[in-house]
N, C-alpha and C. Protein backbone atom coordinates (compact mmCIF):
# COMPACT_ATOMS: atom_id res chain seq x y z
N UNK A 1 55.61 -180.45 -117.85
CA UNK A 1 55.45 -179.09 -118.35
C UNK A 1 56.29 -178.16 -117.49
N UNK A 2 57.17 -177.31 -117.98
CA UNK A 2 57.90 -176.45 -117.60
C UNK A 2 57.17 -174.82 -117.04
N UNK A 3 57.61 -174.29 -116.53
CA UNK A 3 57.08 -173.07 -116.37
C UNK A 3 57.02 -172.15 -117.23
N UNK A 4 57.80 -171.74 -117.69
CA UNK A 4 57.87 -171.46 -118.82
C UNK A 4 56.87 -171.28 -119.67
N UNK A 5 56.32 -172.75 -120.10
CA UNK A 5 55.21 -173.14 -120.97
C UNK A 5 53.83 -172.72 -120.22
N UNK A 6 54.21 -172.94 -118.94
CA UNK A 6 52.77 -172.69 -118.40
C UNK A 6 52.73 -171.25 -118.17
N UNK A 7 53.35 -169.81 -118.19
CA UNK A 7 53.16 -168.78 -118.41
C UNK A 7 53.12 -168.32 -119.68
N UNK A 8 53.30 -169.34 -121.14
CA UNK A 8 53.08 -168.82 -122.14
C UNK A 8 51.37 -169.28 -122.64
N UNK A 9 51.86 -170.40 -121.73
CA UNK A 9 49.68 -170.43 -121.90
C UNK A 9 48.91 -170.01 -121.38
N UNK A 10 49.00 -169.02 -120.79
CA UNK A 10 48.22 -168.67 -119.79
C UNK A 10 47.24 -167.47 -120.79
N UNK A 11 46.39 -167.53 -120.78
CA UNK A 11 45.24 -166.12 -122.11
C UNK A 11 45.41 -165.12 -121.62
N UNK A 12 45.77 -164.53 -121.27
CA UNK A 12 45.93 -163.22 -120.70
C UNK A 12 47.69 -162.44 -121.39
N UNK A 13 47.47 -160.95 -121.60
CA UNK A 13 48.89 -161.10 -121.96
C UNK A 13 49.88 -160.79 -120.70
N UNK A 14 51.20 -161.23 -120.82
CA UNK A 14 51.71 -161.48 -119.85
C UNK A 14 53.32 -160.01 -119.79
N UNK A 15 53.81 -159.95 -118.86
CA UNK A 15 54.73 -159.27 -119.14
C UNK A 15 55.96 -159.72 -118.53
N UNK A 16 57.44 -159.25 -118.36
CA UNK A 16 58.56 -159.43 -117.72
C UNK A 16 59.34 -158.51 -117.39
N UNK A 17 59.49 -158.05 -116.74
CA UNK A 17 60.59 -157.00 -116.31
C UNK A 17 61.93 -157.38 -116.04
N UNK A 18 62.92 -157.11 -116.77
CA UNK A 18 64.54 -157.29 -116.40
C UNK A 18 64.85 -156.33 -116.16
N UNK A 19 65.28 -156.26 -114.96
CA UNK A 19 66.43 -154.96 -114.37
C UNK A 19 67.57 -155.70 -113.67
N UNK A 20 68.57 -156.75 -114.33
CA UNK A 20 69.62 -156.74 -113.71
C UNK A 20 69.62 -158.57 -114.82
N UNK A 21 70.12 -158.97 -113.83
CA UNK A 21 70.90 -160.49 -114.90
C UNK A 21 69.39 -161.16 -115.19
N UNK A 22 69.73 -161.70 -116.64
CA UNK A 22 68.24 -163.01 -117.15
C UNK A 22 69.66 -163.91 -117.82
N UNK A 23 70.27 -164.90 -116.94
CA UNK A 23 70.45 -165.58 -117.68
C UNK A 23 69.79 -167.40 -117.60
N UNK A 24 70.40 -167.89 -118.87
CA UNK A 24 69.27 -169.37 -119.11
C UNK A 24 68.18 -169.51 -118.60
N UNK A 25 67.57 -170.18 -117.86
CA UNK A 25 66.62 -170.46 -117.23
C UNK A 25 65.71 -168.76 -116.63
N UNK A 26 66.29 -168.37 -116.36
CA UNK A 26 65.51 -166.39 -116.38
C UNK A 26 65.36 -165.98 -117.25
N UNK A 27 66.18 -166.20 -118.45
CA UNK A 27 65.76 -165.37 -119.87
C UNK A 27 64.70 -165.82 -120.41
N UNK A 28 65.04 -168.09 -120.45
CA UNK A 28 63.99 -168.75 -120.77
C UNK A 28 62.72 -168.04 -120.80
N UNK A 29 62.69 -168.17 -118.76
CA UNK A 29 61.22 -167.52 -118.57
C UNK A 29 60.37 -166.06 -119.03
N UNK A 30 61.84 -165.23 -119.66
CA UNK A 30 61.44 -164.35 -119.85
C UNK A 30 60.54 -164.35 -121.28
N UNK A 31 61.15 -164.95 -122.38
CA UNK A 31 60.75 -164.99 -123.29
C UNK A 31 59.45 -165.99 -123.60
N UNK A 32 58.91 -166.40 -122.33
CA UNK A 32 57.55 -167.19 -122.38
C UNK A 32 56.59 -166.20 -122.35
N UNK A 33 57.05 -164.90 -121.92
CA UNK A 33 56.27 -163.46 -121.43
C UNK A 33 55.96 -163.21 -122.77
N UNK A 34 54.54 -162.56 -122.97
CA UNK A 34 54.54 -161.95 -124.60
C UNK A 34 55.09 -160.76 -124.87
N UNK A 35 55.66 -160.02 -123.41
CA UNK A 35 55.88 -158.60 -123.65
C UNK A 35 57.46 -158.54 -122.41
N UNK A 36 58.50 -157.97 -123.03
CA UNK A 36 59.33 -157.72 -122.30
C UNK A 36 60.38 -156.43 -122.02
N UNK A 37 59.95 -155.92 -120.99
CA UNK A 37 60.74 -154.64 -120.65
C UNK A 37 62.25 -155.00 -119.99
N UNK A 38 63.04 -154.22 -120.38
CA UNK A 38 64.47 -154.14 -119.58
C UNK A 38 65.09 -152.89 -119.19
N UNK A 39 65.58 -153.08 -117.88
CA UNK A 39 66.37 -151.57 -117.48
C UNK A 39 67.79 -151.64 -118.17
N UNK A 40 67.80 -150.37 -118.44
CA UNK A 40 69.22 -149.90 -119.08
C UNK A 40 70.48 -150.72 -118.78
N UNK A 41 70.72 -151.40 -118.26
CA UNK A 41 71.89 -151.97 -117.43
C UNK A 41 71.85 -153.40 -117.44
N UNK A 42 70.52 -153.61 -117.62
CA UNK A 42 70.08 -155.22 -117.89
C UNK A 42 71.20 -155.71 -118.74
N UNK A 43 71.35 -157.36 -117.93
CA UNK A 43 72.24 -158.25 -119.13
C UNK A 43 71.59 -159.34 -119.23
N UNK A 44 71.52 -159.98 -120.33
CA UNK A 44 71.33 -161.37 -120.37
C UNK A 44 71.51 -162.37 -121.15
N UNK A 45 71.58 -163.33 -121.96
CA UNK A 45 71.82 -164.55 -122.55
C UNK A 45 71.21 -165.53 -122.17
N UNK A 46 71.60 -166.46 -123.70
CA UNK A 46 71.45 -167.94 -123.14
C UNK A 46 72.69 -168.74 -122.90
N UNK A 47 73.68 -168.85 -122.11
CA UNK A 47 74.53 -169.18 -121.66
C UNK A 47 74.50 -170.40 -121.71
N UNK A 48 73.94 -171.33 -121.54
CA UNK A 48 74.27 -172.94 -121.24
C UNK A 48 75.15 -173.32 -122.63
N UNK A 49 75.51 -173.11 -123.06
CA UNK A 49 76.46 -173.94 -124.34
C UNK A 49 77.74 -173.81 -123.29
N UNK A 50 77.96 -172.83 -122.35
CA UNK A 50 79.35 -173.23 -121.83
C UNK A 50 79.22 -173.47 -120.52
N UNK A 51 78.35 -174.16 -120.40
CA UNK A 51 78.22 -175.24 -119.32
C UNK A 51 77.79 -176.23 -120.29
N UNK A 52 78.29 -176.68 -121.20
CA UNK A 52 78.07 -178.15 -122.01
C UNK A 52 76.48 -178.57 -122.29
N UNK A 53 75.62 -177.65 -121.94
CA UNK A 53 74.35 -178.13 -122.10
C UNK A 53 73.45 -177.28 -123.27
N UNK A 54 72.15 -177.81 -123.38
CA UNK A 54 71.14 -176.26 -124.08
C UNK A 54 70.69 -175.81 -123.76
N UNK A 55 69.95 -174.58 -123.90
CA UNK A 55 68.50 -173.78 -123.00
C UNK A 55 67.39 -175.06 -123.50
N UNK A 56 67.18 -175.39 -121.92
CA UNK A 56 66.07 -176.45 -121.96
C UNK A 56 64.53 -176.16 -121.33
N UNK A 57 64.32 -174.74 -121.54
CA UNK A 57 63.15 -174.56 -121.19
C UNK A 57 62.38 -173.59 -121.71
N UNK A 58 63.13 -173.98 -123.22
CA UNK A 58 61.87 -173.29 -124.32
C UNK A 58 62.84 -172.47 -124.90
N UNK A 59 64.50 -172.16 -125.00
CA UNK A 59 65.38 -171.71 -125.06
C UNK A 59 65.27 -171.76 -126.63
N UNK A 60 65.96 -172.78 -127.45
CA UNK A 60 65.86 -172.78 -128.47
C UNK A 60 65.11 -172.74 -129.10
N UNK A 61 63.43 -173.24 -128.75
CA UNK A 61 62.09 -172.54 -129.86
C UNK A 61 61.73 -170.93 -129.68
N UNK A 62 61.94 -170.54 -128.21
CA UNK A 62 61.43 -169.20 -128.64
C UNK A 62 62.60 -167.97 -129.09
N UNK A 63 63.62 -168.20 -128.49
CA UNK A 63 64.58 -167.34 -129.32
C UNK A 63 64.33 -166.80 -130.89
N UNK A 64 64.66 -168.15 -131.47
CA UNK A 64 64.45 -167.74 -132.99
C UNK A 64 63.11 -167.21 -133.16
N UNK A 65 62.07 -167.58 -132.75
CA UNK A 65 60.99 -167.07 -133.28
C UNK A 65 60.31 -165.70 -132.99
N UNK A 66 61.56 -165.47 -131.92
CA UNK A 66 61.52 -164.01 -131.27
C UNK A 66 62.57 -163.01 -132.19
N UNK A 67 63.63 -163.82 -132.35
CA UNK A 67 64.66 -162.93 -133.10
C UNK A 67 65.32 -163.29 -134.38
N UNK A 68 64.69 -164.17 -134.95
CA UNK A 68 65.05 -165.23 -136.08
C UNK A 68 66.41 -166.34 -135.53
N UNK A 69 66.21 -166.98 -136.80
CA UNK A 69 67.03 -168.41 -136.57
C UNK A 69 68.81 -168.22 -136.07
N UNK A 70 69.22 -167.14 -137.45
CA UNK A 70 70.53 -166.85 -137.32
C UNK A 70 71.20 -166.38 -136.31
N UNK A 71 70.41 -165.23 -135.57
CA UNK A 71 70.57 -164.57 -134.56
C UNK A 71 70.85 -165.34 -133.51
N UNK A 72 69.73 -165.80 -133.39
CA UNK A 72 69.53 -166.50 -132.10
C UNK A 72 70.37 -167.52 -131.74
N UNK A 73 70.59 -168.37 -133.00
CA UNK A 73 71.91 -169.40 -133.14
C UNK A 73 73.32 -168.73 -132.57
N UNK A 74 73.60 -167.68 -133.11
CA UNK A 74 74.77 -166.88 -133.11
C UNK A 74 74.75 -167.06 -131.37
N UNK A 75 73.90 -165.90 -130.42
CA UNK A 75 73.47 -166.18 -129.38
C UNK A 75 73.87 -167.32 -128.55
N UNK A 76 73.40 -168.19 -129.05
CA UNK A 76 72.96 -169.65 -127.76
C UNK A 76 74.41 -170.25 -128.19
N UNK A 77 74.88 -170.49 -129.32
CA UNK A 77 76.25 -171.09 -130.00
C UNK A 77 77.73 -170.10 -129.33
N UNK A 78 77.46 -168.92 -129.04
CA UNK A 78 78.30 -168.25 -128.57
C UNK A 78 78.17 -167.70 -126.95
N UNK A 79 77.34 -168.39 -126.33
CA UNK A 79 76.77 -168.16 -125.31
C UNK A 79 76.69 -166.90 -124.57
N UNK A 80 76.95 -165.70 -125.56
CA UNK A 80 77.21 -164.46 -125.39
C UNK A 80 75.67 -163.55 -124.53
N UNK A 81 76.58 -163.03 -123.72
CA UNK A 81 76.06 -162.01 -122.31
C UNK A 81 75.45 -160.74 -123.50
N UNK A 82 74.60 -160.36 -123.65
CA UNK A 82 74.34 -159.02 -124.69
C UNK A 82 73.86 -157.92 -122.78
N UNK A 83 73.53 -157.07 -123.73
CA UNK A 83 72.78 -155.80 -122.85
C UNK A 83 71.78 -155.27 -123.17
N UNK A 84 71.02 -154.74 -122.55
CA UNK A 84 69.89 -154.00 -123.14
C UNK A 84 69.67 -153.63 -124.04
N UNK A 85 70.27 -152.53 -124.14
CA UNK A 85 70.45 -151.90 -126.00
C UNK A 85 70.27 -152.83 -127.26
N UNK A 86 70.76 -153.52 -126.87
CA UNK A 86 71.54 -154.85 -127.98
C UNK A 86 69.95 -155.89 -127.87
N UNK A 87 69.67 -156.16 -126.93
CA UNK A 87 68.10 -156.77 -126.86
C UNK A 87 67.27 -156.29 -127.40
N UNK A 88 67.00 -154.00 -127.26
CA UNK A 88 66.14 -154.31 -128.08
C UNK A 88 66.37 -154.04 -129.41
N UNK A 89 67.46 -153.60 -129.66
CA UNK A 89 67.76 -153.45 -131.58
C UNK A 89 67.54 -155.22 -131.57
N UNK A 90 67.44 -156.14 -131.15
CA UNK A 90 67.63 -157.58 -131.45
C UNK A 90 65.93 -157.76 -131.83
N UNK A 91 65.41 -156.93 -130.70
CA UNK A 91 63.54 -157.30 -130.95
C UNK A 91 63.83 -158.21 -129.69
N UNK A 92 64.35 -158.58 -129.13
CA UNK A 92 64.57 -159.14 -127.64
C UNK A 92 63.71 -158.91 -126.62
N UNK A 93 63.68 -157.43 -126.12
CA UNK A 93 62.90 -156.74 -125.53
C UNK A 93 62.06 -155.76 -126.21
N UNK A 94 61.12 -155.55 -125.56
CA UNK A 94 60.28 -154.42 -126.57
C UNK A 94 60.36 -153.29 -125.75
N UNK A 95 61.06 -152.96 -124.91
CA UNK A 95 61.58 -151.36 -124.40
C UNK A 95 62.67 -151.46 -123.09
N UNK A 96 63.24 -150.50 -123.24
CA UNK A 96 64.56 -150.35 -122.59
C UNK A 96 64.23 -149.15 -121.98
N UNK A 97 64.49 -149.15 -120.71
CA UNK A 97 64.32 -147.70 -119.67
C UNK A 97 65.02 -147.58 -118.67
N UNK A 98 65.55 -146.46 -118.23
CA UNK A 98 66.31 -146.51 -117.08
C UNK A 98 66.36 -147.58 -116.22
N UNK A 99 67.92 -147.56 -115.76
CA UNK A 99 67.99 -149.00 -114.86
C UNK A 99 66.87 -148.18 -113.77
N UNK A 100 66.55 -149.62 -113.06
CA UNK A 100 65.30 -149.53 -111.99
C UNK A 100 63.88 -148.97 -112.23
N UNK A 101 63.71 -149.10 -113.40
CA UNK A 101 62.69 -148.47 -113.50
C UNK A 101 61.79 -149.90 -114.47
N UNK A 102 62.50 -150.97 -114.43
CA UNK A 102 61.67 -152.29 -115.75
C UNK A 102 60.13 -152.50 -114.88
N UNK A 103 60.43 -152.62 -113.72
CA UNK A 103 58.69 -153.34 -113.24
C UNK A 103 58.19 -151.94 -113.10
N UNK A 104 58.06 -150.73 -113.07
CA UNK A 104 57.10 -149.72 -112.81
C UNK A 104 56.44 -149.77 -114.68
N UNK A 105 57.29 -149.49 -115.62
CA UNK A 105 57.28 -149.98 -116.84
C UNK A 105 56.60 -150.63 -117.66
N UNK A 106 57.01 -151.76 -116.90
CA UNK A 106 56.36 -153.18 -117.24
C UNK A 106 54.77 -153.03 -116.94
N UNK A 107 54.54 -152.26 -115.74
CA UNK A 107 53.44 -152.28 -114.72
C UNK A 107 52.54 -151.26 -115.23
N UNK A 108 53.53 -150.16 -116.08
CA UNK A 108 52.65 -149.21 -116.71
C UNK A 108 52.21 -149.47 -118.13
N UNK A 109 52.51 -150.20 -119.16
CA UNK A 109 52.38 -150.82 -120.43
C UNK A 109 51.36 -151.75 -119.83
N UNK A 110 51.31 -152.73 -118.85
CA UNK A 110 50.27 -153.37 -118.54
C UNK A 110 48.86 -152.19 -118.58
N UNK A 111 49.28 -151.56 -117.30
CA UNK A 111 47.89 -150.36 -117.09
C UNK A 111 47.57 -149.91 -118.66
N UNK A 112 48.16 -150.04 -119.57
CA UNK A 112 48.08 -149.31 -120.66
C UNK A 112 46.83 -150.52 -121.91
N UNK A 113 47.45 -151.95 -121.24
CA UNK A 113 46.55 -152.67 -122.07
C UNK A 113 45.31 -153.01 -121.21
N UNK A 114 45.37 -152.69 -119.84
CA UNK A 114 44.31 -153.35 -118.88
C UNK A 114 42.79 -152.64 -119.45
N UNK A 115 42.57 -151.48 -120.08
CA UNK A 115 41.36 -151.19 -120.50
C UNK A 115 40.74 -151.37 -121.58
N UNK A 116 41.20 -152.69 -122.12
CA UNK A 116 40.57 -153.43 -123.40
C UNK A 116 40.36 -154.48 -122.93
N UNK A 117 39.33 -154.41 -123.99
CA UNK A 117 38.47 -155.99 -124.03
C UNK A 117 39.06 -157.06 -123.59
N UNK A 118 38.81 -157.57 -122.17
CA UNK A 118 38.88 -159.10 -122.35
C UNK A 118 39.16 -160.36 -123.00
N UNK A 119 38.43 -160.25 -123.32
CA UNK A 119 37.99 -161.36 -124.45
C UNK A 119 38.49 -161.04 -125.75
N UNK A 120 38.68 -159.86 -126.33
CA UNK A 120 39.31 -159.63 -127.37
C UNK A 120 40.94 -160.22 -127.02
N UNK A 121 41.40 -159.42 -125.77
CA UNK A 121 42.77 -159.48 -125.42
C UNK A 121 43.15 -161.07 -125.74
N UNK A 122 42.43 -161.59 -125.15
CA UNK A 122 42.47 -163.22 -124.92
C UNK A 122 42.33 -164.23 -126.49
N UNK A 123 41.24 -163.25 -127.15
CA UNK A 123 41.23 -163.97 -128.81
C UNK A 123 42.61 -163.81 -129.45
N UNK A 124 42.67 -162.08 -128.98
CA UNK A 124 44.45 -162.07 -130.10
C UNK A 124 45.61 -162.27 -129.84
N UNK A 125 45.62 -162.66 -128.66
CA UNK A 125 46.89 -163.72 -127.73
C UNK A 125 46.93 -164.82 -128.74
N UNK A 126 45.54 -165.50 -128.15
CA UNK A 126 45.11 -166.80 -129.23
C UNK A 126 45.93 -167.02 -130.77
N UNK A 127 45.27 -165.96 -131.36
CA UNK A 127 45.29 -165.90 -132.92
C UNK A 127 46.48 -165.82 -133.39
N UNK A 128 47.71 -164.83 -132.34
CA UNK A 128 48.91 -164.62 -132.69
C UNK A 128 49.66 -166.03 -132.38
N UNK A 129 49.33 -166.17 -131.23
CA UNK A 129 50.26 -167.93 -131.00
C UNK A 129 50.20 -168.68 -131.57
N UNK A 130 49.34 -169.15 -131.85
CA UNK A 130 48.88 -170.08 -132.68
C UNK A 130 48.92 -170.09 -134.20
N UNK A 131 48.89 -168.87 -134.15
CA UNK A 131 48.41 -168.43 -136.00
C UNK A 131 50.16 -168.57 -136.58
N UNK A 132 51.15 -167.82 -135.81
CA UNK A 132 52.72 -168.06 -135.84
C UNK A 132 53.20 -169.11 -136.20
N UNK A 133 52.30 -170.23 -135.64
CA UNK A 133 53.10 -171.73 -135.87
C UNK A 133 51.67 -172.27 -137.69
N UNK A 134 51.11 -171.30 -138.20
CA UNK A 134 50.43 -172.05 -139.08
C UNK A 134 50.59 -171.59 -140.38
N UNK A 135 50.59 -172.01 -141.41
CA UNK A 135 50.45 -170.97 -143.01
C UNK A 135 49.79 -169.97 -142.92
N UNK A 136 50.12 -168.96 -144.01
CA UNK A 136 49.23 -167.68 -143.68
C UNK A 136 47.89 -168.08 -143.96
N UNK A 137 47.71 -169.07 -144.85
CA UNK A 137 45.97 -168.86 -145.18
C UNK A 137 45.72 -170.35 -143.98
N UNK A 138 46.16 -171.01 -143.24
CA UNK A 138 45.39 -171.13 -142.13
C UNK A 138 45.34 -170.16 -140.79
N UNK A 139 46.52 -169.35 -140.63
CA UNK A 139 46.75 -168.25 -139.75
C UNK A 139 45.37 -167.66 -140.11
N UNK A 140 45.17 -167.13 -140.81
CA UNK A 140 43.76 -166.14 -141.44
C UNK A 140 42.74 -167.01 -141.46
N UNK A 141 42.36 -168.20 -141.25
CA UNK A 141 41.39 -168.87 -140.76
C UNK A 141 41.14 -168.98 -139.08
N UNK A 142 42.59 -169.29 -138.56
CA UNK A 142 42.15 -169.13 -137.29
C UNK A 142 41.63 -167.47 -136.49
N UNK A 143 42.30 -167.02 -137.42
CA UNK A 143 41.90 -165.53 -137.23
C UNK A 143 40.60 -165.11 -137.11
N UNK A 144 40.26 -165.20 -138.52
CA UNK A 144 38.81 -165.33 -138.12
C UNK A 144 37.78 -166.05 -136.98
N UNK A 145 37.96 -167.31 -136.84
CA UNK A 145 37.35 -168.30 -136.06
C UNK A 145 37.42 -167.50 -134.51
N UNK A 146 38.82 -166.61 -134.20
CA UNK A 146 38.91 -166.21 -133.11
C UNK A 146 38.09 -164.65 -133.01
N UNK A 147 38.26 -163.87 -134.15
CA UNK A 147 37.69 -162.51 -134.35
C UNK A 147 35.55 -162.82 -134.41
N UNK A 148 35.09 -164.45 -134.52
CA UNK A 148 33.75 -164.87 -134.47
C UNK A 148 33.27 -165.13 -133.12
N UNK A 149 34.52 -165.19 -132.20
CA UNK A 149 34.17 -165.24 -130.92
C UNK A 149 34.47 -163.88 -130.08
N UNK A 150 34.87 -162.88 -130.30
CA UNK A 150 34.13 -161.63 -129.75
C UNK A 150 33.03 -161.29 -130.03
N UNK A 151 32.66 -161.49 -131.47
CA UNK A 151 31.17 -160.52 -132.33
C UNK A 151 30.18 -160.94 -131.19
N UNK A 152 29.67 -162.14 -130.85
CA UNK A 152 28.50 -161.82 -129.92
C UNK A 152 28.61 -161.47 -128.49
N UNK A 153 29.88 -161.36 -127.97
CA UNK A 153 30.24 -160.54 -126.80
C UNK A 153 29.56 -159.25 -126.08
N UNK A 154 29.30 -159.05 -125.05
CA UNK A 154 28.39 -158.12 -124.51
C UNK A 154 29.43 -156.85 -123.95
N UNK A 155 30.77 -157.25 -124.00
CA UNK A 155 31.90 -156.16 -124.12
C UNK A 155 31.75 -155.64 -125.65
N UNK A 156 32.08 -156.36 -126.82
CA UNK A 156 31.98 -155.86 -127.71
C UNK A 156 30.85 -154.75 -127.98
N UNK A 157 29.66 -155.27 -127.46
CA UNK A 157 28.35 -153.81 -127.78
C UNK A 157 28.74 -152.84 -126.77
N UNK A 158 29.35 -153.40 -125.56
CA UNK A 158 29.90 -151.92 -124.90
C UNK A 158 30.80 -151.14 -125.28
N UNK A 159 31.81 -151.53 -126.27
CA UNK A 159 32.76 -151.17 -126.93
C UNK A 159 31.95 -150.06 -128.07
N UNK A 160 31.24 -150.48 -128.58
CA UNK A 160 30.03 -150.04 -129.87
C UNK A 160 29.84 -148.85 -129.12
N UNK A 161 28.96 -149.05 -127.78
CA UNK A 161 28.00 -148.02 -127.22
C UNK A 161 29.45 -146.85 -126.94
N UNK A 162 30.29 -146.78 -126.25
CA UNK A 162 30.95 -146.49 -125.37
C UNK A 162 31.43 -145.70 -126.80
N UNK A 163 31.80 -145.73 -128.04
CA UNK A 163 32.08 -145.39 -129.11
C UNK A 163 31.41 -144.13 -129.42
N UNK A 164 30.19 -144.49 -129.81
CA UNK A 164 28.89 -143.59 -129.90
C UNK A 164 28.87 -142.83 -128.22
N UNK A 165 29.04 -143.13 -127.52
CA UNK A 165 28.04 -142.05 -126.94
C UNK A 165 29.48 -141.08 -126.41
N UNK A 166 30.88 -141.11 -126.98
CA UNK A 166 31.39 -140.71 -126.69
C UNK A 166 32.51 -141.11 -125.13
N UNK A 167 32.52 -142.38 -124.76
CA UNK A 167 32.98 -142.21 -123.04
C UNK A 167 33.53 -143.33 -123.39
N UNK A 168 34.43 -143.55 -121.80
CA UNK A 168 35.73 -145.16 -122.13
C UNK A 168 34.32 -146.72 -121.66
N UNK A 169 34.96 -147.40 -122.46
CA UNK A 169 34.17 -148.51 -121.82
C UNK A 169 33.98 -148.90 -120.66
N UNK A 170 33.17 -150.10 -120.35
CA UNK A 170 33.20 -150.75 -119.04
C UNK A 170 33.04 -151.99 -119.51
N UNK A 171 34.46 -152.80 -119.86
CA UNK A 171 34.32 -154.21 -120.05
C UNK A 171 33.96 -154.87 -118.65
N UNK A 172 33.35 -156.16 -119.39
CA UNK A 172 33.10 -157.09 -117.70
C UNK A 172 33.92 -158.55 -117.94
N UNK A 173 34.38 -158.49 -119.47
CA UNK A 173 34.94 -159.87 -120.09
C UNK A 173 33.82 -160.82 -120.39
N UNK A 174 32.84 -160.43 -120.90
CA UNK A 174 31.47 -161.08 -121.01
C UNK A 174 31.32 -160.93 -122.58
């Protein structure tokens, strides 16, 4: 098992910050991240076609499924250096911000998801990964199966209460 793989399994959502080169094996890892920020200046690719080899660490499955087939082909077949900009009109990255500024960013979009549910966070990690690789009407089964394991959650009634009585929650991931 690659690293890679083992930061895309991990239940929690994950993030990446690029502020300067991601290439092969860095981009790899980047795109194991569910969420990826880049500074303005950022470059990166999958380069190994001209070193005679492939992206071998998750290179060719998650590309496309990040940016479709064609794209991504174009990409890895042309082993072309892109830039920020170009990442995120690609859907590459999901925000572009001043150079030096990707991990404060990164760090603040985190702070931004850190006050939700647990366990929700962790079901719709689930549901999306998984559900991606299935038909829509089993996607919408696992969906459910995962949306049946918050309902008796003791975050979820804090979520309820915290609703009603007006104030932010206090998940415990319970």
């Amino acid at each position: 098992v690659c690293s890679s793989d083992l930061l895309e399994e991990l239940p929690m959502p994950t993030l990446a910050a690029i502020d300067g080169g991601a290439f092969g094996g860095g981009l790899e890892l980047a795109l194991a991240a569910d969420l990826r920020v880049a500074g303005a200046e950022a470059k990166m690719g999958l380069v190994e076609t001209s070193l005679a080899i492939i992206p071998g660490a998750g290179g060719t499955q998650r590309l496309p499924r990040l940016i479709g087939a064609a794209r991504a082909k174009e990409l890895i077949f042309t082993a072309r250096r892109i830039g920020a900009e170009e990442a995120g009109r690609l859907g590459l990255v999901n925000r572009v911000v001043p150079t030096g500024e990707a991990l404060e960013a990164a760090l603040a979009l985190a702070r931004d998801i850190l006050p939700n549910g647990p366990v929700a966070l962790r079901m719709a990690k689930r549901a999306i990964n998984q559900g991606m690789e299935l038909d829509l009407a089993s996607g919408l089964a696992l969906e459910q199966g995962c949306y049946a394991q918050v309902i008796p959650t003791k975050d979820r009634l804090e979520g309820l209460a915290a609703f009603r009585d007006k104030r932010k929650p206090h998940y415990r991931g319970k």
